[in-house]
N, C-alpha and C. Protein backbone atom coordinates (compact mmCIF):
# COMPACT_ATOMS: atom_id res chain seq x y z
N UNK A 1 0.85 -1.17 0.00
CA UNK A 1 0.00 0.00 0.00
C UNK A 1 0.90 1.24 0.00
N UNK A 2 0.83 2.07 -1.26
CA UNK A 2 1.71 3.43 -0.92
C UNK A 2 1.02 4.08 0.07
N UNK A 3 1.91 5.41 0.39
CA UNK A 3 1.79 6.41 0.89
C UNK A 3 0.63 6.83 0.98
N UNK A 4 0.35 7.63 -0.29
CA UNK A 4 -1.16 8.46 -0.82
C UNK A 4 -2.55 7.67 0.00
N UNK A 5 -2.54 6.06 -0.23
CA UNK A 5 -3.67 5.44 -0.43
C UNK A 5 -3.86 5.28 1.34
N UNK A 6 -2.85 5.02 1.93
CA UNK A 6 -2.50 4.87 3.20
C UNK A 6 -3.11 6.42 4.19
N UNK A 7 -2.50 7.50 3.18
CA UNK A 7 -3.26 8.99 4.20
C UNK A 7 -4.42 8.49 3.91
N UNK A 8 -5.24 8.32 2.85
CA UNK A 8 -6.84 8.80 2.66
C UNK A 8 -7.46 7.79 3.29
N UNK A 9 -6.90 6.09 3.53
CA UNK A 9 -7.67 5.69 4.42
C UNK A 9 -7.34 6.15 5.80
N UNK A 10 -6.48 6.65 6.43
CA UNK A 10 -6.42 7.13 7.69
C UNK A 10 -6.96 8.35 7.50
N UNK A 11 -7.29 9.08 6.38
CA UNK A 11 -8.27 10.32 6.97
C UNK A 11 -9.41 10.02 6.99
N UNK A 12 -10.30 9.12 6.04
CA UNK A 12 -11.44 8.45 5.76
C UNK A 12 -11.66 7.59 7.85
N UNK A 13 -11.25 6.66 8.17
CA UNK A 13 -11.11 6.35 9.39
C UNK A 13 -11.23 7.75 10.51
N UNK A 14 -10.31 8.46 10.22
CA UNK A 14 -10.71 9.72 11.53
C UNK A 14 -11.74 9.85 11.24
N UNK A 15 -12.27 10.42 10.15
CA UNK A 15 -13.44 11.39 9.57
C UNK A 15 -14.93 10.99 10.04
N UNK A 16 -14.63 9.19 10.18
CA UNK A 16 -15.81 8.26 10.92
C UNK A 16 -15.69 8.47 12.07
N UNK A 17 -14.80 7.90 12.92
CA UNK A 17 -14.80 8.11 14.39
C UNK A 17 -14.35 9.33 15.13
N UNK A 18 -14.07 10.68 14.00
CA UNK A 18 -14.63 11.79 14.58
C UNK A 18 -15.85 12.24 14.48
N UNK A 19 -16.71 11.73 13.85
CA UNK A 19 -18.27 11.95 13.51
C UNK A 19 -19.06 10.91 14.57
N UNK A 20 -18.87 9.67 14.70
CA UNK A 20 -18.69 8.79 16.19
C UNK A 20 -18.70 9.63 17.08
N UNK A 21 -17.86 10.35 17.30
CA UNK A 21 -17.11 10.50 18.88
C UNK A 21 -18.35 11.72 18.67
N UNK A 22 -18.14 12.72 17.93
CA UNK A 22 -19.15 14.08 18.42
C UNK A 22 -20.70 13.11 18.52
N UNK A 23 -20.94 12.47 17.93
CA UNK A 23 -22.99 12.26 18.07
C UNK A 23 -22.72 11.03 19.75
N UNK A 24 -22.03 10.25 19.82
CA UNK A 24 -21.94 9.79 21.23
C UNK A 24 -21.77 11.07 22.15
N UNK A 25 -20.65 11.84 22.16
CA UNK A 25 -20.70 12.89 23.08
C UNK A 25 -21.80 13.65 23.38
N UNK A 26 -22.62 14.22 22.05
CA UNK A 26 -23.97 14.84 22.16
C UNK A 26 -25.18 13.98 22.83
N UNK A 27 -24.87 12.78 22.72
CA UNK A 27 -26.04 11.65 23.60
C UNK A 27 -25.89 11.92 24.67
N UNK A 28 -24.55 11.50 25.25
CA UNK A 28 -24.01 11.33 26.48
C UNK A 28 -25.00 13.11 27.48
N UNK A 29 -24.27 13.83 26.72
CA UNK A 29 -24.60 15.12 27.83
C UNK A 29 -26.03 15.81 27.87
N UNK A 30 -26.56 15.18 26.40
CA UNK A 30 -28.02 15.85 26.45
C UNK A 30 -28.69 15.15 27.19
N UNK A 31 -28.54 13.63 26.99
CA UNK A 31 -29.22 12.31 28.12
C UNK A 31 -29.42 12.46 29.73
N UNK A 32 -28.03 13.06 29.96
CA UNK A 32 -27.83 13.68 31.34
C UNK A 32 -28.72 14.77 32.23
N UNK A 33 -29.03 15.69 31.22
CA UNK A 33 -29.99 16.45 31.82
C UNK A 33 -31.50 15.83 31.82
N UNK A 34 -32.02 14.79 31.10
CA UNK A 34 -32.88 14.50 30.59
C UNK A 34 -32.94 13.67 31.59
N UNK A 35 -31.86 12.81 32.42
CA UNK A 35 -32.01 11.63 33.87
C UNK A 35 -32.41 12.53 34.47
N UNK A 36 -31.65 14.08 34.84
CA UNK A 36 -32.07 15.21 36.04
C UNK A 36 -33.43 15.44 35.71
N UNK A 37 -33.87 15.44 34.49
CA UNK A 37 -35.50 16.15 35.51
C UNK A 37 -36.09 14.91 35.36
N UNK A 38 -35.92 14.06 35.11
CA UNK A 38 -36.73 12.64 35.72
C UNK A 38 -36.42 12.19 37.06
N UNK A 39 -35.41 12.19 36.99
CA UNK A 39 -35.02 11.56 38.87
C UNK A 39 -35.41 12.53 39.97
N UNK A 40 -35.35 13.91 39.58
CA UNK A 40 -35.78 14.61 41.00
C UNK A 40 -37.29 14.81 41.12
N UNK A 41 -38.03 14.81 40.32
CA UNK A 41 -39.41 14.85 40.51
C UNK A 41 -40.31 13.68 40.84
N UNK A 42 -39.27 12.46 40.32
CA UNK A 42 -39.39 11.23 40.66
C UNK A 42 -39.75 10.81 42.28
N UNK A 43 -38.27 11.47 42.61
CA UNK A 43 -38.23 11.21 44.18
C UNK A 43 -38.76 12.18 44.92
N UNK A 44 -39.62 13.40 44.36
CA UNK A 44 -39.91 14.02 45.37
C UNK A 44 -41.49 13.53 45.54
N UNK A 45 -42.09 13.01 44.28
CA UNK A 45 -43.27 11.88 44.54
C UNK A 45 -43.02 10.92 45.19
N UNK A 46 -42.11 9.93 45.50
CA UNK A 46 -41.70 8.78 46.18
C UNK A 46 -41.89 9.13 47.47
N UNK A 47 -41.12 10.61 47.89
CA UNK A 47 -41.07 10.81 49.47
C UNK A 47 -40.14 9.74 50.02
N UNK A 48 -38.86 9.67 49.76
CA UNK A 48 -38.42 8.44 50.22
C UNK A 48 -37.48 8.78 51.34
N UNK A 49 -37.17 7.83 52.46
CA UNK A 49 -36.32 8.26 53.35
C UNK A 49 -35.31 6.65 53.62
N UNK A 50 -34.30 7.69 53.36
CA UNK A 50 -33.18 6.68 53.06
C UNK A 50 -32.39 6.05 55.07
N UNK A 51 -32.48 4.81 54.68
CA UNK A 51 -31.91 4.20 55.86
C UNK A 51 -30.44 4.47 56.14
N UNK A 52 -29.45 4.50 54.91
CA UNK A 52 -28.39 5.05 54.94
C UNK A 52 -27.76 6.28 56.05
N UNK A 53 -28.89 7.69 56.47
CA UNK A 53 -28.96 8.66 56.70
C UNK A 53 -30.14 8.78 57.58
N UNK A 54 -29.94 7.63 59.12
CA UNK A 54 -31.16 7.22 59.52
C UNK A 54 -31.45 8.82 60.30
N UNK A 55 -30.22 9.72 60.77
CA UNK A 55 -29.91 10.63 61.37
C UNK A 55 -30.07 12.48 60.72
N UNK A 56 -30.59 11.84 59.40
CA UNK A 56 -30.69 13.72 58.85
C UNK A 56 -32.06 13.68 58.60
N UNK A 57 -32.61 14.96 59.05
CA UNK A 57 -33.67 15.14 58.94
C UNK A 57 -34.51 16.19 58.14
N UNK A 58 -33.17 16.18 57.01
CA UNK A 58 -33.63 17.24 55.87
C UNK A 58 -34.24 16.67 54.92
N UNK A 59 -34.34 16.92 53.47
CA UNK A 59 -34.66 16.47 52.68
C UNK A 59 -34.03 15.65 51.72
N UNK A 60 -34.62 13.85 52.20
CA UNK A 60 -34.14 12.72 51.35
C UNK A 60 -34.55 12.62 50.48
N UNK A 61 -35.53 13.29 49.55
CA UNK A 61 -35.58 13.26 47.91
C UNK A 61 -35.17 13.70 47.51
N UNK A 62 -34.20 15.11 47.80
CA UNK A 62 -32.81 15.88 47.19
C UNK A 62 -32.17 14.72 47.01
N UNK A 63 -32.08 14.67 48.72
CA UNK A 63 -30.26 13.89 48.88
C UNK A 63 -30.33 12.37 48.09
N UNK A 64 -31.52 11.59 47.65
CA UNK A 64 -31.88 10.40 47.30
C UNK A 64 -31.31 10.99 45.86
N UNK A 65 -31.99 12.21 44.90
CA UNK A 65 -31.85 11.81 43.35
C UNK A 65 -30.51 12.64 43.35
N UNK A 66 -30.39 13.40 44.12
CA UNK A 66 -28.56 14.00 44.74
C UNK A 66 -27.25 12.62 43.99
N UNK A 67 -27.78 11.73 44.77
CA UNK A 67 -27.38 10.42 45.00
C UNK A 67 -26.65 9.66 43.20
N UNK A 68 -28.13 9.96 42.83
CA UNK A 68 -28.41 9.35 41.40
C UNK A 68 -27.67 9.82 40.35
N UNK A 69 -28.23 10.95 40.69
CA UNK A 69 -27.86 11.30 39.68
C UNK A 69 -26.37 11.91 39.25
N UNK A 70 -25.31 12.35 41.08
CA UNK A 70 -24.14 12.54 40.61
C UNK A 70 -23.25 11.48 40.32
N UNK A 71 -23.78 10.38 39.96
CA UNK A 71 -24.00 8.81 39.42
C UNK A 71 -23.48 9.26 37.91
N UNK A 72 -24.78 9.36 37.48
CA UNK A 72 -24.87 9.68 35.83
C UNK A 72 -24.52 10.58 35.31
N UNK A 73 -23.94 11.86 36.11
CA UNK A 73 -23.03 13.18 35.99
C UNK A 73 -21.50 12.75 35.53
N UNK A 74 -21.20 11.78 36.70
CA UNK A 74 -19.89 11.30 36.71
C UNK A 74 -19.68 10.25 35.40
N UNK A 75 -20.03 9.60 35.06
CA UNK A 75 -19.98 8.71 34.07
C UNK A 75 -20.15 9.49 32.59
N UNK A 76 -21.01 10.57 32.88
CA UNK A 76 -21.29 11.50 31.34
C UNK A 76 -19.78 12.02 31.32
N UNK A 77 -19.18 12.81 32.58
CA UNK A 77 -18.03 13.46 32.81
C UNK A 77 -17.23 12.41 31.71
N UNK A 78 -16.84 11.31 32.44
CA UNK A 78 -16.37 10.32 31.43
C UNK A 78 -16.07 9.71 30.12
N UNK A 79 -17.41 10.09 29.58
CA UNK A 79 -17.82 10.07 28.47
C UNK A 79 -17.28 10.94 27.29
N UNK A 80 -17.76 12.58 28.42
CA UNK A 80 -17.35 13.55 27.64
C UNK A 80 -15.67 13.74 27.21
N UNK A 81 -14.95 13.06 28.18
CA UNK A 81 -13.65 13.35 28.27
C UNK A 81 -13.24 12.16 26.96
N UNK A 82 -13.31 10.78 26.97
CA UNK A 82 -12.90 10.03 26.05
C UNK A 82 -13.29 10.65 24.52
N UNK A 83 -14.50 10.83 24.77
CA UNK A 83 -15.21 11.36 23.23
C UNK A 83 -14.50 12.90 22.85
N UNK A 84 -14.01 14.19 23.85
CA UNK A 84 -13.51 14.93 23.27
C UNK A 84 -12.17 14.29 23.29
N UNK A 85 -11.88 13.57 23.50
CA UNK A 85 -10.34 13.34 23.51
C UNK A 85 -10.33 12.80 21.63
N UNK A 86 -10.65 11.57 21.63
CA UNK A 86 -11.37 10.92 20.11
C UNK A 86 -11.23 12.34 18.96
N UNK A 87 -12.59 12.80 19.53
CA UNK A 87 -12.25 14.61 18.32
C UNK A 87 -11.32 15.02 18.46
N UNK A 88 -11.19 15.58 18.92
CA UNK A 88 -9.69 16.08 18.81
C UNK A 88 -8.35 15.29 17.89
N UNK A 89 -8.16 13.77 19.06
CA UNK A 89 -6.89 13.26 18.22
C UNK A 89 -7.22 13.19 16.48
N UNK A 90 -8.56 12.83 16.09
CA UNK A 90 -9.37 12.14 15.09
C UNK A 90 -8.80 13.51 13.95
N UNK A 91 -9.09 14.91 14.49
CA UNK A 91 -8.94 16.23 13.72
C UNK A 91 -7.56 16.09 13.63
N UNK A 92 -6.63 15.58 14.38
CA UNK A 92 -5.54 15.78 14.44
C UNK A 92 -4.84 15.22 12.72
N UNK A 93 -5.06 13.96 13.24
CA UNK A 93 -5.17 12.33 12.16
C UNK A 93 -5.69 13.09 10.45
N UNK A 94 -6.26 13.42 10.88
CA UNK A 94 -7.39 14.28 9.29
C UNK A 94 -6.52 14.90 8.74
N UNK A 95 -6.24 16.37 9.86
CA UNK A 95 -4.85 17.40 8.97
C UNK A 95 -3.54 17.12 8.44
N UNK A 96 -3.41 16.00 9.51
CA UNK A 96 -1.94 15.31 9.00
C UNK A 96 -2.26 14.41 7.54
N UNK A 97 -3.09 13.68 7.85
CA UNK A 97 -3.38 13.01 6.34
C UNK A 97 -3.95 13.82 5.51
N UNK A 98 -4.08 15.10 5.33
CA UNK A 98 -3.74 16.10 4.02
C UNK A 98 -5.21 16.61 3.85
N UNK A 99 -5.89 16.88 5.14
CA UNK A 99 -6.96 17.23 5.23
C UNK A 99 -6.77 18.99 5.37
N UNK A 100 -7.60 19.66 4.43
CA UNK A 100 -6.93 21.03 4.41
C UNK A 100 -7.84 21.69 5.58
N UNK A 101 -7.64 22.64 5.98
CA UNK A 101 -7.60 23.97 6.06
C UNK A 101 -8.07 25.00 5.24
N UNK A 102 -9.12 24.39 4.04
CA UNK A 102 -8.39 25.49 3.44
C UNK A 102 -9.71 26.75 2.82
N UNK A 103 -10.34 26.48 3.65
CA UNK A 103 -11.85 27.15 3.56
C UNK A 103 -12.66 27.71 5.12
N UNK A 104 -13.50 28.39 4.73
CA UNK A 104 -13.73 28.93 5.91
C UNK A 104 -14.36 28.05 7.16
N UNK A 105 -15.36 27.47 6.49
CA UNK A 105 -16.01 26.32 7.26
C UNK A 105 -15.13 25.37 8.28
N UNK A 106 -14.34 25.18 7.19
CA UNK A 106 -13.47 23.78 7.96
C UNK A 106 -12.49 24.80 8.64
N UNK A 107 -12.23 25.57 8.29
CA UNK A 107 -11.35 26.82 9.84
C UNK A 107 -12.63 26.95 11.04
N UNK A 108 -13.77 27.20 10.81
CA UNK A 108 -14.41 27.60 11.75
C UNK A 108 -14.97 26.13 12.39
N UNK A 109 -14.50 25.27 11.52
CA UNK A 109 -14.66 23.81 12.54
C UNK A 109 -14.21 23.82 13.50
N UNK A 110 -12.47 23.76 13.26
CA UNK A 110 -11.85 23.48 13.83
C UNK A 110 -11.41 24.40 15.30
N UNK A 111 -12.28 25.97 14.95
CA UNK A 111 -12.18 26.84 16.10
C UNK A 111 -13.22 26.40 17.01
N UNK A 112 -14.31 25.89 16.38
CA UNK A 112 -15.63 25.67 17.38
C UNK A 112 -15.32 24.25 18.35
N UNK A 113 -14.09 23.53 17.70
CA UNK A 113 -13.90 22.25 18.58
C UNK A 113 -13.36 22.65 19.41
N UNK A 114 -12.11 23.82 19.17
CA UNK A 114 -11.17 24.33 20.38
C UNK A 114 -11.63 24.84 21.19
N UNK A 115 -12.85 25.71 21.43
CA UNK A 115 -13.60 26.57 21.94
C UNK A 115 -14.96 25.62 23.00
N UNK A 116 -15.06 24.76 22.11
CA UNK A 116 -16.18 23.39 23.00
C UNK A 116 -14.78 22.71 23.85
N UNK A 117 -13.75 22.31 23.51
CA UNK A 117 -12.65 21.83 24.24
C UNK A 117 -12.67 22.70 25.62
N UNK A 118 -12.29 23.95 25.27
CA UNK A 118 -12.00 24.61 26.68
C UNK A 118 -13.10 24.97 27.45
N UNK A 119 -14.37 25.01 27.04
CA UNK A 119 -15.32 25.19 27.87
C UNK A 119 -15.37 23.63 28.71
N UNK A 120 -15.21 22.67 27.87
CA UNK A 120 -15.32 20.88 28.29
C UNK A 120 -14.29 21.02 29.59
N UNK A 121 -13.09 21.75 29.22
CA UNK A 121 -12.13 21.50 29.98
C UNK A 121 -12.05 22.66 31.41
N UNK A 122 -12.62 23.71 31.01
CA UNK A 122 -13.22 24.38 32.46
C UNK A 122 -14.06 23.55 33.57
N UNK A 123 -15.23 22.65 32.74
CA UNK A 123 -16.12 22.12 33.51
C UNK A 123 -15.45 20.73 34.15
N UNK A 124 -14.78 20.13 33.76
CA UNK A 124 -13.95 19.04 34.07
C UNK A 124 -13.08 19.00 35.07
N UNK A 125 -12.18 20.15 35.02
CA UNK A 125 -11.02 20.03 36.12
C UNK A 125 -11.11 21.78 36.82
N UNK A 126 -12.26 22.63 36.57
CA UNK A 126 -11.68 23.30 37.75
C UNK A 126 -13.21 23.63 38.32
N UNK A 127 -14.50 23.79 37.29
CA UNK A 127 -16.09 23.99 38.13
C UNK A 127 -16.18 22.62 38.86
N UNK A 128 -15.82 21.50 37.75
CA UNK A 128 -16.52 20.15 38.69
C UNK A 128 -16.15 19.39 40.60
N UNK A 129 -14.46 19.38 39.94
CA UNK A 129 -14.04 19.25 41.33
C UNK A 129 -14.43 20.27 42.57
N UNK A 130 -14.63 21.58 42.27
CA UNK A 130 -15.08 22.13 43.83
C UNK A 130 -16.67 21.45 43.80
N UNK A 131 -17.46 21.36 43.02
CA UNK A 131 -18.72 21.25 43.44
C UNK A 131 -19.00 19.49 44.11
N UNK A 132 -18.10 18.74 43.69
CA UNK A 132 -17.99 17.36 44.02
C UNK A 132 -17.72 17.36 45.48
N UNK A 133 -16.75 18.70 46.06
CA UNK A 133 -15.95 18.46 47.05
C UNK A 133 -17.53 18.93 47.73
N UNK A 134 -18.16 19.85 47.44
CA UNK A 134 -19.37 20.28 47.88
C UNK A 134 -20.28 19.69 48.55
N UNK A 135 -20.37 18.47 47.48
CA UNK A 135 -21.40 17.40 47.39
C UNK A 135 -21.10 16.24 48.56
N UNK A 136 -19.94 16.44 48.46
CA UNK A 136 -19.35 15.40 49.56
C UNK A 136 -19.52 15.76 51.00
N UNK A 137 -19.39 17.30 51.13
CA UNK A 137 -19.59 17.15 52.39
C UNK A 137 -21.37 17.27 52.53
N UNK A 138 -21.82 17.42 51.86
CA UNK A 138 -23.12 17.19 51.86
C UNK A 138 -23.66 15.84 52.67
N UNK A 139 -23.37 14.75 51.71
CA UNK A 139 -23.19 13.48 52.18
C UNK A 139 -22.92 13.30 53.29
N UNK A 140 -21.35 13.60 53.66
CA UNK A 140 -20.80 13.16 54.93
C UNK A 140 -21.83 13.66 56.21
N UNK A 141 -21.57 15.09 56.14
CA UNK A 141 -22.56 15.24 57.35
C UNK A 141 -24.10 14.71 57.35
N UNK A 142 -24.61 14.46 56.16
CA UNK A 142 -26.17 14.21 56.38
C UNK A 142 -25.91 12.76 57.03
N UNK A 143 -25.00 11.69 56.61
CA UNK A 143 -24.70 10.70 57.01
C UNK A 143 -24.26 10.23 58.60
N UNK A 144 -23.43 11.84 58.89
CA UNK A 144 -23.39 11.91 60.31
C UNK A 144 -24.33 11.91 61.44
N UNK A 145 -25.50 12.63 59.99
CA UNK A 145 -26.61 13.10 60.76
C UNK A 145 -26.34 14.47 61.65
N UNK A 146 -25.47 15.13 61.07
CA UNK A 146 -25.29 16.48 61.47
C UNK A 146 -26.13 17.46 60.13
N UNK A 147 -27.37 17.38 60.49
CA UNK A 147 -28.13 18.02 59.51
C UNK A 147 -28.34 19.55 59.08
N UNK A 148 -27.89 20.38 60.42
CA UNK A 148 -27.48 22.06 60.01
C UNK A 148 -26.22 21.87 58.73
N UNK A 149 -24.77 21.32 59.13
CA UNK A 149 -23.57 20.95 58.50
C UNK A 149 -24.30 20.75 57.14
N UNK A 150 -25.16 19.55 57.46
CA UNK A 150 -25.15 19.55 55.76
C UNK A 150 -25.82 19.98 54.92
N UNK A 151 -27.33 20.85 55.59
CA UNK A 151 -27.83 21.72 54.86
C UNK A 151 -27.07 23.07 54.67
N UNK A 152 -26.08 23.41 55.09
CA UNK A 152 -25.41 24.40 54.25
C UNK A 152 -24.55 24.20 53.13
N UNK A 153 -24.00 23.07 53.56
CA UNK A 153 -23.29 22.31 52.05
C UNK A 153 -24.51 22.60 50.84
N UNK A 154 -25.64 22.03 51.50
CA UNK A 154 -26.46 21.79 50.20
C UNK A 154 -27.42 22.65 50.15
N UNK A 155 -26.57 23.71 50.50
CA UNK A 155 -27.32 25.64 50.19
C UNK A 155 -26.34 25.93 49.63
N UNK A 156 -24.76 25.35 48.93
CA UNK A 156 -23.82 26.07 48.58
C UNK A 156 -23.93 25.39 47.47
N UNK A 157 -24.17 23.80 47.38
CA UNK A 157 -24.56 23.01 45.72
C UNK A 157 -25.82 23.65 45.35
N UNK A 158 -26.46 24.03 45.80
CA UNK A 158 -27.99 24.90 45.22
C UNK A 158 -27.60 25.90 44.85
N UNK A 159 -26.82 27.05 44.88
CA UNK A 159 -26.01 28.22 44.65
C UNK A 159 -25.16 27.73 43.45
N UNK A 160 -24.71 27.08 43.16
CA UNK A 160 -23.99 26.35 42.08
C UNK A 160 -24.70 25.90 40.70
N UNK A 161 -25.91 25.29 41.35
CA UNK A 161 -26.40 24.32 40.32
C UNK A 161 -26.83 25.02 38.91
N UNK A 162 -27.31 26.38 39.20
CA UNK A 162 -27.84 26.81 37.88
C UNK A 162 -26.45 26.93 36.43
N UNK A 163 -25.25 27.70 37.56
CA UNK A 163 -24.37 27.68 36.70
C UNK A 163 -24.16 26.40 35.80
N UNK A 164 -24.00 24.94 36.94
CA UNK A 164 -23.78 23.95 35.82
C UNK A 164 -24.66 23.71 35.21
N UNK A 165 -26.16 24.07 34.78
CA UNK A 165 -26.78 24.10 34.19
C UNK A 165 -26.72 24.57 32.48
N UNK A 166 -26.32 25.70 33.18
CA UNK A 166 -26.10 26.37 32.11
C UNK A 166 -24.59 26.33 31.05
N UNK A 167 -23.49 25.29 32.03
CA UNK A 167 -22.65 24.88 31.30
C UNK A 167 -22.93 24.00 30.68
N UNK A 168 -23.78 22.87 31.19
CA UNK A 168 -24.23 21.87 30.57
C UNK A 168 -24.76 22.11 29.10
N UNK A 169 -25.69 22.99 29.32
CA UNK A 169 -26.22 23.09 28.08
C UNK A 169 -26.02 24.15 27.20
N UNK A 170 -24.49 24.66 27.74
CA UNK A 170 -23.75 25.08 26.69
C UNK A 170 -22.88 24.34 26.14
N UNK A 171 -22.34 23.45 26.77
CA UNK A 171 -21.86 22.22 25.93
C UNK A 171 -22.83 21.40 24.94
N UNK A 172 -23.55 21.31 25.22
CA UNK A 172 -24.73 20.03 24.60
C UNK A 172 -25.04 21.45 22.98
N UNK A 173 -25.38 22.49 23.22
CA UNK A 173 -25.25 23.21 22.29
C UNK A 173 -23.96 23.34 21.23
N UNK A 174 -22.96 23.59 21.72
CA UNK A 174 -21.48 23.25 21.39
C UNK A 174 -21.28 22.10 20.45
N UNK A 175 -21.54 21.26 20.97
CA UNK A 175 -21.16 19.67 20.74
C UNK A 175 -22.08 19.56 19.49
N UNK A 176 -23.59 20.02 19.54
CA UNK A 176 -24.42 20.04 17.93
C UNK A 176 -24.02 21.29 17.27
N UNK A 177 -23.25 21.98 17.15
CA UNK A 177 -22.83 22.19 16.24
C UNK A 177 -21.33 21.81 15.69
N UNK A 178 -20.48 21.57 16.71
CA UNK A 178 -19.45 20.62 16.00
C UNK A 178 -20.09 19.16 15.44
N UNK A 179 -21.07 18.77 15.74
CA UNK A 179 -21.35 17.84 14.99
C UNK A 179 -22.04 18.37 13.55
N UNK A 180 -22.78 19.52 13.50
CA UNK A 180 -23.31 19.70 12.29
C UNK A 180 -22.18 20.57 11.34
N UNK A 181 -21.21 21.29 11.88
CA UNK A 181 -19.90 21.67 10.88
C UNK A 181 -19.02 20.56 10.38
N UNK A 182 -19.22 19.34 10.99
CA UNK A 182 -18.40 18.28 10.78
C UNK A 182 -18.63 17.56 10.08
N UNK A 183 -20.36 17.14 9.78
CA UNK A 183 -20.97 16.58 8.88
C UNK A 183 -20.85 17.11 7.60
N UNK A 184 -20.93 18.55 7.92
CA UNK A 184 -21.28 19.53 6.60
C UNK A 184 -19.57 19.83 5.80
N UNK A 185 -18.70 19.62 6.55
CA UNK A 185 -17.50 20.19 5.64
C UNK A 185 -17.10 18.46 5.10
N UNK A 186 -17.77 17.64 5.64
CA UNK A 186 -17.27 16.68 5.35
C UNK A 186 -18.24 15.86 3.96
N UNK A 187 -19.31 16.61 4.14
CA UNK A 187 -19.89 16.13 2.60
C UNK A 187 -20.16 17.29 1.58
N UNK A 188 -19.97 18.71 2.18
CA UNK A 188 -19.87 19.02 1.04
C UNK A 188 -18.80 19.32 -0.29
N UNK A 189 -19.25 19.86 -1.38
CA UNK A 189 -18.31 19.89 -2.24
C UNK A 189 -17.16 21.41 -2.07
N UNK A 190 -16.34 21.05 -2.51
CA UNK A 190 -15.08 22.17 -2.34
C UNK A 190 -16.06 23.89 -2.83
N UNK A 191 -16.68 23.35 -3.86
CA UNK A 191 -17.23 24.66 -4.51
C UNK A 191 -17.95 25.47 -3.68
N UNK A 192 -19.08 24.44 -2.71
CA UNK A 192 -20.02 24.92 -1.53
C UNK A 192 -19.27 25.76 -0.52
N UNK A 193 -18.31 24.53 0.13
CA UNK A 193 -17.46 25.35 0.94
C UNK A 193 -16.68 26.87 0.46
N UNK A 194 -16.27 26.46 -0.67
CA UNK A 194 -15.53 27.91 -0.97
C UNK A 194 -17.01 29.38 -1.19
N UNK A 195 -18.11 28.59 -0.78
CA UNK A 195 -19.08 30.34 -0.91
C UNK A 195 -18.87 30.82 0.10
């Protein structure tokens, strides 16, 4: 196999499992919000009081879909990180195998991935960890059954939450349109792109 035939199937290969990686990523984080308003309204019909926390006497349908759902937070976290990792290397793989640059679209692809990257990467390693640390002491004390302790924790994750809200679904926004610039520079014709 020469050279030539060798780039275009390794750009052909990125070009799939960078189109992969963005529509899994877009599942992953839109799905996420979509568990949150099912699980908390869930449990606040249930009324449930958890044996775990025979000692707090605040509210166990927070702390129950609390529970759940920073479950399915953490695992999306996960998600999001392998799958932007994937885009990224995948864009990488593309340019090197002689994937141009050389139009506006596919420039403004490649800015909208960098730009979803660092917002991904704000929420990952410097919003998520304080609010985890948050969450934890939430836990701990309700578990202690020191229930003032941990209703202020979980007056300081309530103070929080809208923001990740709104990161959330600025990512999930993000992420559909790197998926729809990605689709689009990738089927259309040079002529389209060059309008």
């Amino acid at each position: 196999m020469n050279r030539a035939c060798f780039s275009k199937t390794a750009s052909r290969f990125a070009q799939i499992t960078h189109l992969v990686a963005l529509a899994i990523w877009l599942g992953s984080v839109a799905m996420s919000g979509v568990v949150a308003a099912i699980v908390f309204p869930l449990m606040r019909k249930l009324e449930p009081t958890l044996a775990s926390y025979p000692n707090y006497e605040g509210d166990h349908a927070l702390l129950a879909g609390g529970l759940i759902a920073s479950k399915v937070f953490f695992t999306v976290d996960f998600i999001q990180f392998v799958c932007a990792s994937l885009a990224l290397a995948t864009l990488v793989i593309m340019i090197v195998s002689g994937w141009s640059i050389n139009t506006i679209p596919r420039l403004l692809r490649v800015m909208v991935l960098c730009a979803t990257l660092a917002l991904l990467s704000y929420h990952l390693f410097l919003f998520m960890p304080q609010l985890t640390l948050t969450l934890q002491g939430y836990w701990d004390f309700a578990a202690s059954g020191d229930t003032v302790q941990a209703d202020q924790f979980k007056d300081r994750f309530l103070e929080s939450h809208s923001a990740a809200s709104r990161i959330l679904g600025t990512l999930t926004i993000a992420v559909l349109v790197n998926l729809i610039l990605a689709g689009w520079t990738l089927t259309a014709s040079k002529k389209e792109l060059a309008q």
